[in-house]
C-alpha atoms as a PDB file:
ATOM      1  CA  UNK A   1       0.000   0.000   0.000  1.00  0.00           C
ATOM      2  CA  UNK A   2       2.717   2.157   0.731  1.00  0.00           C
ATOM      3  CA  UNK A   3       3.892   1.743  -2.694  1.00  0.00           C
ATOM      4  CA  UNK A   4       0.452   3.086  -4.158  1.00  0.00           C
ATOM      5  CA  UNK A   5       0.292   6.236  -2.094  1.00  0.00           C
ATOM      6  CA  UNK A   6       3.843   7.136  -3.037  1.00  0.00           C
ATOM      7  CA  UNK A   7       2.950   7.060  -6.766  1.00  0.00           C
ATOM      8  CA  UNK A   8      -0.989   8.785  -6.394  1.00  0.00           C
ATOM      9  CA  UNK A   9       1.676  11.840  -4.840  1.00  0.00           C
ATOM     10  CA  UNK A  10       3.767  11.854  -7.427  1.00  0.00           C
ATOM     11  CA  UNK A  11       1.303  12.508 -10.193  1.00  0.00           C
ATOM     12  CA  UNK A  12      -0.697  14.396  -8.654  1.00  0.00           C
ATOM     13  CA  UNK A  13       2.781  16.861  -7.625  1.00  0.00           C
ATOM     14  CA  UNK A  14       3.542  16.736 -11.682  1.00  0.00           C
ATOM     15  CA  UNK A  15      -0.039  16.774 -12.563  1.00  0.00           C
ATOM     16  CA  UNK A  16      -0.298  20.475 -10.779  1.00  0.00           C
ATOM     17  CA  UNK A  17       2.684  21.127 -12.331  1.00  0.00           C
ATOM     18  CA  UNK A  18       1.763  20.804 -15.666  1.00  0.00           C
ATOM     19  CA  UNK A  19      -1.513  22.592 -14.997  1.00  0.00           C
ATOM     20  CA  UNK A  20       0.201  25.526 -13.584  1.00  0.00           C
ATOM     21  CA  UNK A  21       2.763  25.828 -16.644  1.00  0.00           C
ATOM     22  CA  UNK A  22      -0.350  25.582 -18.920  1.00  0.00           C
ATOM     23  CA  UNK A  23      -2.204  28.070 -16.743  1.00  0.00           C
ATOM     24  CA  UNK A  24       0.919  30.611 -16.843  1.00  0.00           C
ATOM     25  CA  UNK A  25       1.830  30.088 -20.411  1.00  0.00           C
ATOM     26  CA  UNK A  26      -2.043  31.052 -21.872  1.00  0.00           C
ATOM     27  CA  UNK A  27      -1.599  34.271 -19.454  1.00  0.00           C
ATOM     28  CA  UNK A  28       1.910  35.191 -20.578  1.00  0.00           C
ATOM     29  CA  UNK A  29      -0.495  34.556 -24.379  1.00  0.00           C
ATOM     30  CA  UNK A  30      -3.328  36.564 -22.727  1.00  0.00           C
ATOM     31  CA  UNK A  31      -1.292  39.674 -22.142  1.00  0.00           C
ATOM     32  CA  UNK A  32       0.396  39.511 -25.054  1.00  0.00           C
ATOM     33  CA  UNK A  33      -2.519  39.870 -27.237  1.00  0.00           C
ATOM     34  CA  UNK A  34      -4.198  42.136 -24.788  1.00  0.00           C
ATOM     35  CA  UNK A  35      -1.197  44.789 -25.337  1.00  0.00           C
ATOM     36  CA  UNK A  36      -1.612  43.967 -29.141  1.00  0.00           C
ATOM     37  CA  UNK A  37      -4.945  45.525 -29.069  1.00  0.00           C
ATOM     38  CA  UNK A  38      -4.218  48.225 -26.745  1.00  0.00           C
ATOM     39  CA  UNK A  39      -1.349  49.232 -28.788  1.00  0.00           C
ATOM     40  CA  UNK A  40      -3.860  49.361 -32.066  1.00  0.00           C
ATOM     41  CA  UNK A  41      -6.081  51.380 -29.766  1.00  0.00           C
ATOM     42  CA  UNK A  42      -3.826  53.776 -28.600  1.00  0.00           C
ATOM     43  CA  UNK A  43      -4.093  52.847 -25.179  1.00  0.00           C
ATOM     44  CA  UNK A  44      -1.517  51.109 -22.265  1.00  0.00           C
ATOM     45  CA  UNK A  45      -1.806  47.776 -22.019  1.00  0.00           C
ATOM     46  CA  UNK A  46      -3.173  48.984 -18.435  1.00  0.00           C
ATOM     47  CA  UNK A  47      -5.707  51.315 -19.590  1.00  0.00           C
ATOM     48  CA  UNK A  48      -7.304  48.191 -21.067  1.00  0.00           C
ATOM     49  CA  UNK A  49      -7.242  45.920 -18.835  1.00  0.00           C
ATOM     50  CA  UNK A  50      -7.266  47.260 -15.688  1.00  0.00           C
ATOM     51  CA  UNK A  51      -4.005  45.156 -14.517  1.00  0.00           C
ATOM     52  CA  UNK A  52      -2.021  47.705 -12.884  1.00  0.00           C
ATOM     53  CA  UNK A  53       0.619  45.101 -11.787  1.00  0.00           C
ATOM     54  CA  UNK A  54       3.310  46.583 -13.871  1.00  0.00           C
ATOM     55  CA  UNK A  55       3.158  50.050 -11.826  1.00  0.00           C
ATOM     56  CA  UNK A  56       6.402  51.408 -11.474  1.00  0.00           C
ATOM     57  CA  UNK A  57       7.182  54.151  -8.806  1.00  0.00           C
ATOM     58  CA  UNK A  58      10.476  55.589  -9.509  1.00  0.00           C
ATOM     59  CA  UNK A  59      11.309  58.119  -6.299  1.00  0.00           C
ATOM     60  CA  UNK A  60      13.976  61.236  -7.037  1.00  0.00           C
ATOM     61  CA  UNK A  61      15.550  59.795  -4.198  1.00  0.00           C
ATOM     62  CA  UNK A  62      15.766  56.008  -3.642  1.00  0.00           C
ATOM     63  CA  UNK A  63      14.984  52.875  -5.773  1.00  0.00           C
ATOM     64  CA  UNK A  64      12.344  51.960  -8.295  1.00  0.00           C
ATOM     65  CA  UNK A  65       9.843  49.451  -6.828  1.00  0.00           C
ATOM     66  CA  UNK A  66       6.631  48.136  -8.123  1.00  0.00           C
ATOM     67  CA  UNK A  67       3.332  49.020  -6.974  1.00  0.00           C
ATOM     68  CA  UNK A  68      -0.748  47.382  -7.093  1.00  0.00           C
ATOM     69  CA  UNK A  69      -2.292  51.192  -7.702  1.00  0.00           C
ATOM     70  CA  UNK A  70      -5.264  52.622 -10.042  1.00  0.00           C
ATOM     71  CA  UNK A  71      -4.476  54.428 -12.719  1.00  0.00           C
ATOM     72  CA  UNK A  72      -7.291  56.792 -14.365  1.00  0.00           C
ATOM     73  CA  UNK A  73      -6.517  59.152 -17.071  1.00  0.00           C
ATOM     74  CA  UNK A  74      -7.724  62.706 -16.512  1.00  0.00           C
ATOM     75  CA  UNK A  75     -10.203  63.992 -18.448  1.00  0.00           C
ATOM     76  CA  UNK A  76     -10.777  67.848 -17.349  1.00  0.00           C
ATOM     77  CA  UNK A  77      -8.543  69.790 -18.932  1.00  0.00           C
ATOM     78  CA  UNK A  78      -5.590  71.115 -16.137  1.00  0.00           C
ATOM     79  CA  UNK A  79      -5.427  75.149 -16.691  1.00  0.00           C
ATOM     80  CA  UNK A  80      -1.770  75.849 -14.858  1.00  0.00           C
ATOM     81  CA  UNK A  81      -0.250  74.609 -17.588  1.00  0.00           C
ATOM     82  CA  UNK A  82      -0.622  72.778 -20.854  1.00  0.00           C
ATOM     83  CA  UNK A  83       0.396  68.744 -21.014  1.00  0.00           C
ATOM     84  CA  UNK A  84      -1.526  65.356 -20.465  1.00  0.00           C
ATOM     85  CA  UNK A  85      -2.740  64.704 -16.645  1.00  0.00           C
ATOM     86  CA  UNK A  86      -3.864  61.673 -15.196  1.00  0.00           C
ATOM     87  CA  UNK A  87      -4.298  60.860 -11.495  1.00  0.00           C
ATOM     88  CA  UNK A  88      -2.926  57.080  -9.595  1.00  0.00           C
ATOM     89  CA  UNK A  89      -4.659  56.169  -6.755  1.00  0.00           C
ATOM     90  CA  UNK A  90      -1.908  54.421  -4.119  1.00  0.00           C
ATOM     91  CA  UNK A  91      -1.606  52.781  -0.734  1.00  0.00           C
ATOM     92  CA  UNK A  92       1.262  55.074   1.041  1.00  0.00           C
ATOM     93  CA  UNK A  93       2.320  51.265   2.763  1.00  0.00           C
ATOM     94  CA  UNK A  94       3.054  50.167  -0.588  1.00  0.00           C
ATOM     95  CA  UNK A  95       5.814  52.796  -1.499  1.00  0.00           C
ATOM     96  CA  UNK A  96       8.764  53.072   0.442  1.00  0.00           C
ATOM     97  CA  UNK A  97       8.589  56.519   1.590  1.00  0.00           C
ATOM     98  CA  UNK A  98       6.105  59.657   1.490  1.00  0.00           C
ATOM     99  CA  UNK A  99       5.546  60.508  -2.078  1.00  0.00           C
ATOM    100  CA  UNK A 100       6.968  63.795  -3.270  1.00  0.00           C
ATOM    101  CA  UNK A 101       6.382  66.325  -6.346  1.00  0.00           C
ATOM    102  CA  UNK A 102       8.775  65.290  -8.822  1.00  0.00           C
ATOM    103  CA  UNK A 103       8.538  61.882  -8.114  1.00  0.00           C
ATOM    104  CA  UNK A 104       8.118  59.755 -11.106  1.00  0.00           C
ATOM    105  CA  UNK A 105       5.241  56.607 -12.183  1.00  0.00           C
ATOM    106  CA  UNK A 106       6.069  54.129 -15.210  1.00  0.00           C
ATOM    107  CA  UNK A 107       2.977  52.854 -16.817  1.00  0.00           C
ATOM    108  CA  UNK A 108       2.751  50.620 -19.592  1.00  0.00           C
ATOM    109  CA  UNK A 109       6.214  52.030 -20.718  1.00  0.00           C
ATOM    110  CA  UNK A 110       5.154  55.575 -20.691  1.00  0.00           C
ATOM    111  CA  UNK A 111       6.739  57.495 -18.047  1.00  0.00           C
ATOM    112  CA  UNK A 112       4.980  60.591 -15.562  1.00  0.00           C
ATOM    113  CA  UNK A 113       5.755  63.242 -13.036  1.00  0.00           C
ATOM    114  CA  UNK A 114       3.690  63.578  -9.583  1.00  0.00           C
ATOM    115  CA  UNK A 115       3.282  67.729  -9.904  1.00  0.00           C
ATOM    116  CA  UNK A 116       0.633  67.317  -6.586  1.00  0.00           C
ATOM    117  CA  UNK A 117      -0.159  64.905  -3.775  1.00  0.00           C
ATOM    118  CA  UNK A 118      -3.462  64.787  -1.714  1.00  0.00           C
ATOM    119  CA  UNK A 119      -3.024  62.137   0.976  1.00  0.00           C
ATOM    120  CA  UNK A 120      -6.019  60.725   3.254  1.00  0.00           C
ATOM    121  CA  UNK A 121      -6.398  59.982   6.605  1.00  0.00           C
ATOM    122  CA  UNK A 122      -6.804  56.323   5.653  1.00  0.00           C
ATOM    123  CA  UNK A 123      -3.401  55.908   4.816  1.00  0.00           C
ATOM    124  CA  UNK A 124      -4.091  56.487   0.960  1.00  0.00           C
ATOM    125  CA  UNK A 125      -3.218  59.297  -1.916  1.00  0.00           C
ATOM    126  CA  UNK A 126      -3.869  60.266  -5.242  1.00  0.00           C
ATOM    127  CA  UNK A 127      -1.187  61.631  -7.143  1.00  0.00           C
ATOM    128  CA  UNK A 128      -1.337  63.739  -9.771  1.00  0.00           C
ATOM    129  CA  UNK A 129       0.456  62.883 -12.835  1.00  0.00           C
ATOM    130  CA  UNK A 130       1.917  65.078 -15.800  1.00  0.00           C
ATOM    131  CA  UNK A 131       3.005  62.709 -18.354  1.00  0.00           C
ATOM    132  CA  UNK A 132       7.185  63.360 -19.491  1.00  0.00           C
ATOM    133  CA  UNK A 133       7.259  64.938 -22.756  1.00  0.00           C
END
C-alpha cells in the first residue's frame, strides 16, 4: 500500500505542475494579445485591462519598486499649464517613503511626473500625474 500512495503523490505533484505551466503560459499569451490591441487602440496595455501590476514608482531619491495602484486618465482639462494629466490612486504602505512632487510613475512604458499629492487619513493618496514629454 505504501507503494500506491507514493505514486498517487507523485502525479498528482507533476499533474499540478503541468496545470500551472499551462495556466501561466495562456496568461503570458493573454497579455500579449491584450497589449496587441491596446497598442492598435492607442491605449496602455493597463488602460485596457485594468491590470495595474506593472506600476512602477520611480522616487527622485531612492529605488524603483513596483506598486498594485489605479491608474485613471484625466479627463478635465488642467489650466496651470498645458500637457496630459492623469491621477494614480496608491496605498502610502506600498511605497517606500512619502511621495513627493517630482517623483516619477512608469505605466505601460510611458513614463509621468507627480506635480501634486493629496493624501487621506486612511493611509491612501492620489497623485497627480503630468506625463514626461
Amino acid at each position: 500500500m505504501p507503494t500506491g500512495s507514493s505514486t498517487s503523490t507523485s502525479f498528482r505533484r507533476s499533474s499540478s505542475a503541468r496545470c500551472s505551466s499551462a495556466s501561466s503560459g495562456y496568461r503570458d499569451y493573454l497579455a500579449a494579445k491584450q497589449a496587441q490591441i491596446a497598442t492598435g487602440l492607442q491605449l496602455t496595455y493597463e488602460q485596457l485591462t485594468g491590470d495595474l501590476s506593472r506600476v512602477t514608482y520611480l522616487p527622485e531619491a531612492g529605488s524603483a519598486v513596483l506598486i498594485r495602484a489605479v491608474f485613471q486618465p484625466a479627463r478635465e482639462a488642467e489650466d496651470a499649464s498645458p500637457g496630459v494629466y492623469a491621477v494614480l490612486f496608491v496605498r502610502l504602505a506600498d511605497l517606500p517613503a512619502a511621495p513627493a512632487r517630482g517623483d516619477e510613475v512608469e505605466i505601460g512604458g510611458v513614463r509621468y511626473k507627480v506635480f501634486d499629492i493629496e493624501a487621506d487619513s486612511e493611509g491612501a493618496a492620489v497623485l497627480k500625474l503630468r506625463k514626461r514629454t
